[in-house]
C-alpha atoms as a PDB file:
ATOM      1  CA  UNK A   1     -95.497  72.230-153.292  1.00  0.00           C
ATOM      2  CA  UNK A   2     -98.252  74.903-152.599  1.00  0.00           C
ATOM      3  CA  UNK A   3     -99.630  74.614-149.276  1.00  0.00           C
ATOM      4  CA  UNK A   4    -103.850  73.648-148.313  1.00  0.00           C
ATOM      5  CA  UNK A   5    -105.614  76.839-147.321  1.00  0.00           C
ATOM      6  CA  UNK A   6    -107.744  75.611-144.941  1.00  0.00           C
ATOM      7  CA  UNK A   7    -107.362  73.648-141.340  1.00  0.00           C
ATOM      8  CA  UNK A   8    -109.780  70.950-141.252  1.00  0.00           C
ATOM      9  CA  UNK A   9    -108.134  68.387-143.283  1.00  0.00           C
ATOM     10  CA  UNK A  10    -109.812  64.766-143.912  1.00  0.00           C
ATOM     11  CA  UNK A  11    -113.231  66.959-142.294  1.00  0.00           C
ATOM     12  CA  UNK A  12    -115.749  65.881-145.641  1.00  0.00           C
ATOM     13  CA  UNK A  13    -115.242  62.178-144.637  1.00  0.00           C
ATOM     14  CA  UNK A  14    -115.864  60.584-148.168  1.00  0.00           C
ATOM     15  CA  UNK A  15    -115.305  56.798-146.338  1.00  0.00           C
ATOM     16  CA  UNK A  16    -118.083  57.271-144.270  1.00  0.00           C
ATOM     17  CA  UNK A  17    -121.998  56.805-144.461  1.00  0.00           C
ATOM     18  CA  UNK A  18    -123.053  59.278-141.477  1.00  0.00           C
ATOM     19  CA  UNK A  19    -121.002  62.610-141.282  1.00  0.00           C
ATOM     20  CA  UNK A  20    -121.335  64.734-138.689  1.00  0.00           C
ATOM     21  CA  UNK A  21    -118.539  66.868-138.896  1.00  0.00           C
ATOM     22  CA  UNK A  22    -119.472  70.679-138.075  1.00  0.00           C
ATOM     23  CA  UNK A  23    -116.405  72.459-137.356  1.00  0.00           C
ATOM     24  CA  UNK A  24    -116.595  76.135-136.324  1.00  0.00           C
ATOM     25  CA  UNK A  25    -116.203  78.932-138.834  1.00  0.00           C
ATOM     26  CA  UNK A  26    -117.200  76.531-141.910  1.00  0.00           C
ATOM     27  CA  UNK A  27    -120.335  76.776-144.536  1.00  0.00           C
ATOM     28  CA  UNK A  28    -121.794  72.989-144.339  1.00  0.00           C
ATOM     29  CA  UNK A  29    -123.117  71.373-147.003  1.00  0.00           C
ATOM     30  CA  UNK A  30    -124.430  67.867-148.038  1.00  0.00           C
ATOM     31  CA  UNK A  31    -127.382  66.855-150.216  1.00  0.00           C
ATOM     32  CA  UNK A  32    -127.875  62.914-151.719  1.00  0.00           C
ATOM     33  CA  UNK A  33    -129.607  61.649-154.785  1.00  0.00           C
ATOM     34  CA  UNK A  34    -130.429  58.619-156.277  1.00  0.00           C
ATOM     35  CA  UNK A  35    -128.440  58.776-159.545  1.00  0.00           C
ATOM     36  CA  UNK A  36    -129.367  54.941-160.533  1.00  0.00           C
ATOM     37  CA  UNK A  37    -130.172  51.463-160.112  1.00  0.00           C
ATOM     38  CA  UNK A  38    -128.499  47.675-160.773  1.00  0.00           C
ATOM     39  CA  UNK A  39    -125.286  46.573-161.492  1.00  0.00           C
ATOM     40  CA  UNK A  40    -124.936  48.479-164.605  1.00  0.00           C
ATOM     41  CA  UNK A  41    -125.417  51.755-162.834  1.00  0.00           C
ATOM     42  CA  UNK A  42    -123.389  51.174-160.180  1.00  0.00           C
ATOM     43  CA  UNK A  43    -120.349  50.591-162.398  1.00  0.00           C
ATOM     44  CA  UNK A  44    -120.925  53.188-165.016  1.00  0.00           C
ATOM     45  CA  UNK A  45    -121.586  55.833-162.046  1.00  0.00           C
ATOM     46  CA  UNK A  46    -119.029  54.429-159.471  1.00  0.00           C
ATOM     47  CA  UNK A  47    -116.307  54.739-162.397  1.00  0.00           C
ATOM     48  CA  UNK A  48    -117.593  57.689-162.703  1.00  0.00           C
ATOM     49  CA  UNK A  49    -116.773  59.433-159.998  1.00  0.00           C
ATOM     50  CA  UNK A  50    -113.665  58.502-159.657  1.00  0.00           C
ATOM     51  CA  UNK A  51    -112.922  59.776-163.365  1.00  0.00           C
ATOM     52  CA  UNK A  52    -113.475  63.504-162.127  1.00  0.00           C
ATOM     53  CA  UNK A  53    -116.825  63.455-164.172  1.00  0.00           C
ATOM     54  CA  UNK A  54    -119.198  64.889-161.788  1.00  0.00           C
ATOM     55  CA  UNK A  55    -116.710  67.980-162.480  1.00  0.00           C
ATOM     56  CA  UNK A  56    -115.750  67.589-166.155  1.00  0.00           C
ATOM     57  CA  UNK A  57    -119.754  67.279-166.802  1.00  0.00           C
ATOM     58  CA  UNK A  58    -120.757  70.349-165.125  1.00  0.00           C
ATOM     59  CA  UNK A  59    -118.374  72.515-167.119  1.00  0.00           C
ATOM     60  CA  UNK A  60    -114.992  71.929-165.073  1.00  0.00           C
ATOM     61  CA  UNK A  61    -111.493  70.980-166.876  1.00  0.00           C
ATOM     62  CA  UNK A  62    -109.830  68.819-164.871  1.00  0.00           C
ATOM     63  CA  UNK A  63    -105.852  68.668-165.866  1.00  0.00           C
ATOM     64  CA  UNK A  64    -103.526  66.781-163.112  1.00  0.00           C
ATOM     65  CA  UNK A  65    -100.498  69.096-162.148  1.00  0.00           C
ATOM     66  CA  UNK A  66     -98.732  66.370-160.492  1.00  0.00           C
ATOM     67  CA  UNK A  67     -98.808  63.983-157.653  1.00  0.00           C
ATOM     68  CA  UNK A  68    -102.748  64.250-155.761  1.00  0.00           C
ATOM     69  CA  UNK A  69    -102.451  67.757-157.414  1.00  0.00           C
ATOM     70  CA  UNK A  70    -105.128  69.626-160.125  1.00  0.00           C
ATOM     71  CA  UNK A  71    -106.092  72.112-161.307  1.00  0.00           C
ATOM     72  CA  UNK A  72    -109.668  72.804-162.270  1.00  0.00           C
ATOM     73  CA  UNK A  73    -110.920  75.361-164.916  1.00  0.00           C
ATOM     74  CA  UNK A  74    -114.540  76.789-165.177  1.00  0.00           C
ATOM     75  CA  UNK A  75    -115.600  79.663-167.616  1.00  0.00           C
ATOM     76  CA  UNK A  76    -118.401  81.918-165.892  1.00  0.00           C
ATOM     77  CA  UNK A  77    -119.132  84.162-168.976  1.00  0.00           C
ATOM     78  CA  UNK A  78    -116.375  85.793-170.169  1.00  0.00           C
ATOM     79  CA  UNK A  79    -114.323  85.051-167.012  1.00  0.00           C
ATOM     80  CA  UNK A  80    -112.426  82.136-166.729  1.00  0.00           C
ATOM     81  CA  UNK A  81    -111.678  80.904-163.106  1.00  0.00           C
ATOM     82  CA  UNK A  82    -108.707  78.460-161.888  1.00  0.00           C
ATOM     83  CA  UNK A  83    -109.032  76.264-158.827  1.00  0.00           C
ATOM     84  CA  UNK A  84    -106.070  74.711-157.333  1.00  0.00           C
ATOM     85  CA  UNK A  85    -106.820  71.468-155.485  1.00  0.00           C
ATOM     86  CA  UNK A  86    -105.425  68.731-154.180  1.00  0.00           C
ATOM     87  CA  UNK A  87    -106.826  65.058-153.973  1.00  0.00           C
ATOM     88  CA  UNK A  88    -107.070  64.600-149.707  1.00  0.00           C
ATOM     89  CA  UNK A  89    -108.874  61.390-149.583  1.00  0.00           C
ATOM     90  CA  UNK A  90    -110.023  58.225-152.243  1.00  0.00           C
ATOM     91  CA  UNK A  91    -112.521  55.613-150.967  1.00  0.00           C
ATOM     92  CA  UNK A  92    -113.141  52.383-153.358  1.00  0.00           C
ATOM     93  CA  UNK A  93    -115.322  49.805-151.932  1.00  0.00           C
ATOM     94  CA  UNK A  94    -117.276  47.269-153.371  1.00  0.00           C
ATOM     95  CA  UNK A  95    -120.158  49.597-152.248  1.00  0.00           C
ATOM     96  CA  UNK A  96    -118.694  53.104-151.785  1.00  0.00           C
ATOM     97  CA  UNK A  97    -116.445  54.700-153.905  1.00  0.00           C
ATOM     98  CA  UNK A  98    -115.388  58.870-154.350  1.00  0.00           C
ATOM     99  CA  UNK A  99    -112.718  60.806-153.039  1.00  0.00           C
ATOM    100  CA  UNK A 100    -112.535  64.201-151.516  1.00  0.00           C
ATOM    101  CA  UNK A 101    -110.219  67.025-152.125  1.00  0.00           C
ATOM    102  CA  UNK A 102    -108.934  70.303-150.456  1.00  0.00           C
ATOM    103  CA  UNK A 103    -108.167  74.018-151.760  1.00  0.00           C
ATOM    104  CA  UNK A 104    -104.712  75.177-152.520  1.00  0.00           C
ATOM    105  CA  UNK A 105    -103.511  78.668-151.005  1.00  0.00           C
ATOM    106  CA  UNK A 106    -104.834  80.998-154.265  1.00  0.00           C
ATOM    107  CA  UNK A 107    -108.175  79.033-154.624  1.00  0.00           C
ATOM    108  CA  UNK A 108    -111.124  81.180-154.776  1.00  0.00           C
ATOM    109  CA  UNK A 109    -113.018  79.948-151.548  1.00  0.00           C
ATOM    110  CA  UNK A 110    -111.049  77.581-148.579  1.00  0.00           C
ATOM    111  CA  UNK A 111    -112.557  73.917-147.385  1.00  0.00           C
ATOM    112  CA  UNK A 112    -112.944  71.077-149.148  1.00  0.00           C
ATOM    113  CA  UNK A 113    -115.344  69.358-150.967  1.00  0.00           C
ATOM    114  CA  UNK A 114    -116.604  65.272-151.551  1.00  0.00           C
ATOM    115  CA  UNK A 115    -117.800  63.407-154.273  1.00  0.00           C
ATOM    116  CA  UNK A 116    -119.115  60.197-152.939  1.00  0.00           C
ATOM    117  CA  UNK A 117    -121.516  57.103-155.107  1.00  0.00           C
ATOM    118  CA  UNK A 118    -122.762  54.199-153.019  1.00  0.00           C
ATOM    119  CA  UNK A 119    -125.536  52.304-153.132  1.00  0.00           C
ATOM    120  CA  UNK A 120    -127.902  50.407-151.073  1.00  0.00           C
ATOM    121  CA  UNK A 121    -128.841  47.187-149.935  1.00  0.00           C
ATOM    122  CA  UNK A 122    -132.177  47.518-152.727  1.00  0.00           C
ATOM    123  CA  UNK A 123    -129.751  47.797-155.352  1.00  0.00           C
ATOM    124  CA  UNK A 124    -130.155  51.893-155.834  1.00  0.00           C
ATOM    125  CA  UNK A 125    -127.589  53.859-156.777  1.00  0.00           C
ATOM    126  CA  UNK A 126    -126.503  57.351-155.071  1.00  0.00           C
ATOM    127  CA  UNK A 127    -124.528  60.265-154.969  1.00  0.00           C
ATOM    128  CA  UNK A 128    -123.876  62.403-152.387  1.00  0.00           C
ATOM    129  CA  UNK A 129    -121.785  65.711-152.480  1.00  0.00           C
ATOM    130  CA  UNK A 130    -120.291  66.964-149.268  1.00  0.00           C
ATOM    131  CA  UNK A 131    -118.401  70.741-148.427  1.00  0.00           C
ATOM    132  CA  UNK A 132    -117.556  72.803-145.985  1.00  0.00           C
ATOM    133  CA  UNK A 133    -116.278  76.032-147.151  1.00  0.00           C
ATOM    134  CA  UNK A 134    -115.380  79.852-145.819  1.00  0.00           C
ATOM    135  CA  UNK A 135    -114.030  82.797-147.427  1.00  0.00           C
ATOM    136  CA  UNK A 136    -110.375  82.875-148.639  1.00  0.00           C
ATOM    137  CA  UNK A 137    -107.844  84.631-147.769  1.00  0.00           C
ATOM    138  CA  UNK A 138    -106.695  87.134-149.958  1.00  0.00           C
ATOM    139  CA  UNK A 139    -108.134  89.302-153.328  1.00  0.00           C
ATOM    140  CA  UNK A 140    -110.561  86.124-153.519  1.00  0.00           C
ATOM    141  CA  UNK A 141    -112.126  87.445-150.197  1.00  0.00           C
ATOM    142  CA  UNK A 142    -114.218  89.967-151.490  1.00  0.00           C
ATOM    143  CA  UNK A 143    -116.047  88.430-154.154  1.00  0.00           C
ATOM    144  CA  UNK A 144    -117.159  85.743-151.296  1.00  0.00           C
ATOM    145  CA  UNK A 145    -121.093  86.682-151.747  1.00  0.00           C
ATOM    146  CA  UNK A 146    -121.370  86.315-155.623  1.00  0.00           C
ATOM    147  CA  UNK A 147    -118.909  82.563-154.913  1.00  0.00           C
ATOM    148  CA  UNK A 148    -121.783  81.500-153.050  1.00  0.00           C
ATOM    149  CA  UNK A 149    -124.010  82.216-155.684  1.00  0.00           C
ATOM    150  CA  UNK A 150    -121.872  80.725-158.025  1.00  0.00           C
ATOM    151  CA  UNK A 151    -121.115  77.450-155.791  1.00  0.00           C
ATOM    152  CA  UNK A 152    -125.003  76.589-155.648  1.00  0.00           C
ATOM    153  CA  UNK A 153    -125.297  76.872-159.270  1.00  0.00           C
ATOM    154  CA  UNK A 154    -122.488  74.027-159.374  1.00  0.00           C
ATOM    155  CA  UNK A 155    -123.740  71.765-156.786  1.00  0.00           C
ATOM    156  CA  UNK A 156    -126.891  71.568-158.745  1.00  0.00           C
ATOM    157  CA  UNK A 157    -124.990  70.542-162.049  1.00  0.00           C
ATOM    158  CA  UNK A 158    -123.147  68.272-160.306  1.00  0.00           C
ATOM    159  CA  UNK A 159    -125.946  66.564-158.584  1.00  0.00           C
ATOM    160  CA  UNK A 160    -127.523  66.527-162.094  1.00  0.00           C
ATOM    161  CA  UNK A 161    -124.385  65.095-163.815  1.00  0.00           C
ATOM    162  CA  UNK A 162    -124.415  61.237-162.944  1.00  0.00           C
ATOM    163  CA  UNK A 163    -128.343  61.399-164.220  1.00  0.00           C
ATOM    164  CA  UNK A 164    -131.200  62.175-160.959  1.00  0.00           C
ATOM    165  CA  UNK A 165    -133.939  60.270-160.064  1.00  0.00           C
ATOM    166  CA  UNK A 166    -135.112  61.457-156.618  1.00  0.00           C
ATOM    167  CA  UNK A 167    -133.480  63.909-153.255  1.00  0.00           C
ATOM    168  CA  UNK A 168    -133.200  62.306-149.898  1.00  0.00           C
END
């Protein structure tokens, strides 16, 4: 079984509503929007999530390898790029529901990331993405910079992909 490439395991915290993990050496990220509102939001989006689709509808293939293992495909151009992952955490509440997961040894960047729909007590509906990520070890190391660039093109498709109505 291929081994994490990173140290701070469980770190994105999809179970909880305040994170303030900040461990040393790591890029932090996390940004919330409201993807919806009602019942009928909550259980399209909530299902959602868990289905892989804030990936798959950004322009990710998601194909299960075996056990909490993936891998995930993206085409940038002509290059096509393969992300090993594996599932670290699932959280399915009657008001919280998302999982996180962590890089594989050969994954492009190291950390983890979270994929996270709740809503609130006035019946909105949210999403809220969560990483913390460094360079990789490795040939991946170099291209670090232009991953960056890459990774913020992402995070707005996936905040995009469960439908936005407003930042917080």
């Amino acid at each position: 079984m291929p081994e994490l490439s990173y140290d701070v395991v469980g770190a994105t915290r999809p179970e909880r509503e305040v994170w303030d993990e900040r461990p040393v050496g790591y890029r932090r990220y996390e940004r919330t929007v409201c993807v919806g509102r009602g019942a009928a939001d909550w259980a399209r989006i909530g299902a959602g999530v868990l289905d892989w689709q804030v990936k798959t509808r950004s322009g990710f293939a998601v194909s299960p390898v075996g056990g909490s293992d993936y891998r995930l495909t993206a085409r940038v151009g002509p290059v096509t790029v393969t992300e090993s992952i594996r599932v670290i955490e699932t959280v399915d509440r009657a008001e919280r529901r998302g999982f996180s997961y962590g890089t594989l040894i050969g994954h492009p960047v190291s950390g983890e990331e979270a994929f996270v729909a709740h809503r609130s007590a006035d019946g909105l509906v949210w999403l809220t993405i969560r990483s913390l990520t460094r360079p990789a070890a490795g040939a991946w190391r170099w291209a670090f910079p232009a991953l960056l660039v890459a990774q913020r093109v992402y995070r707005r498709r996936y905040l995009r992909s469960m439908g936005q109505y407003s930042a917080r």
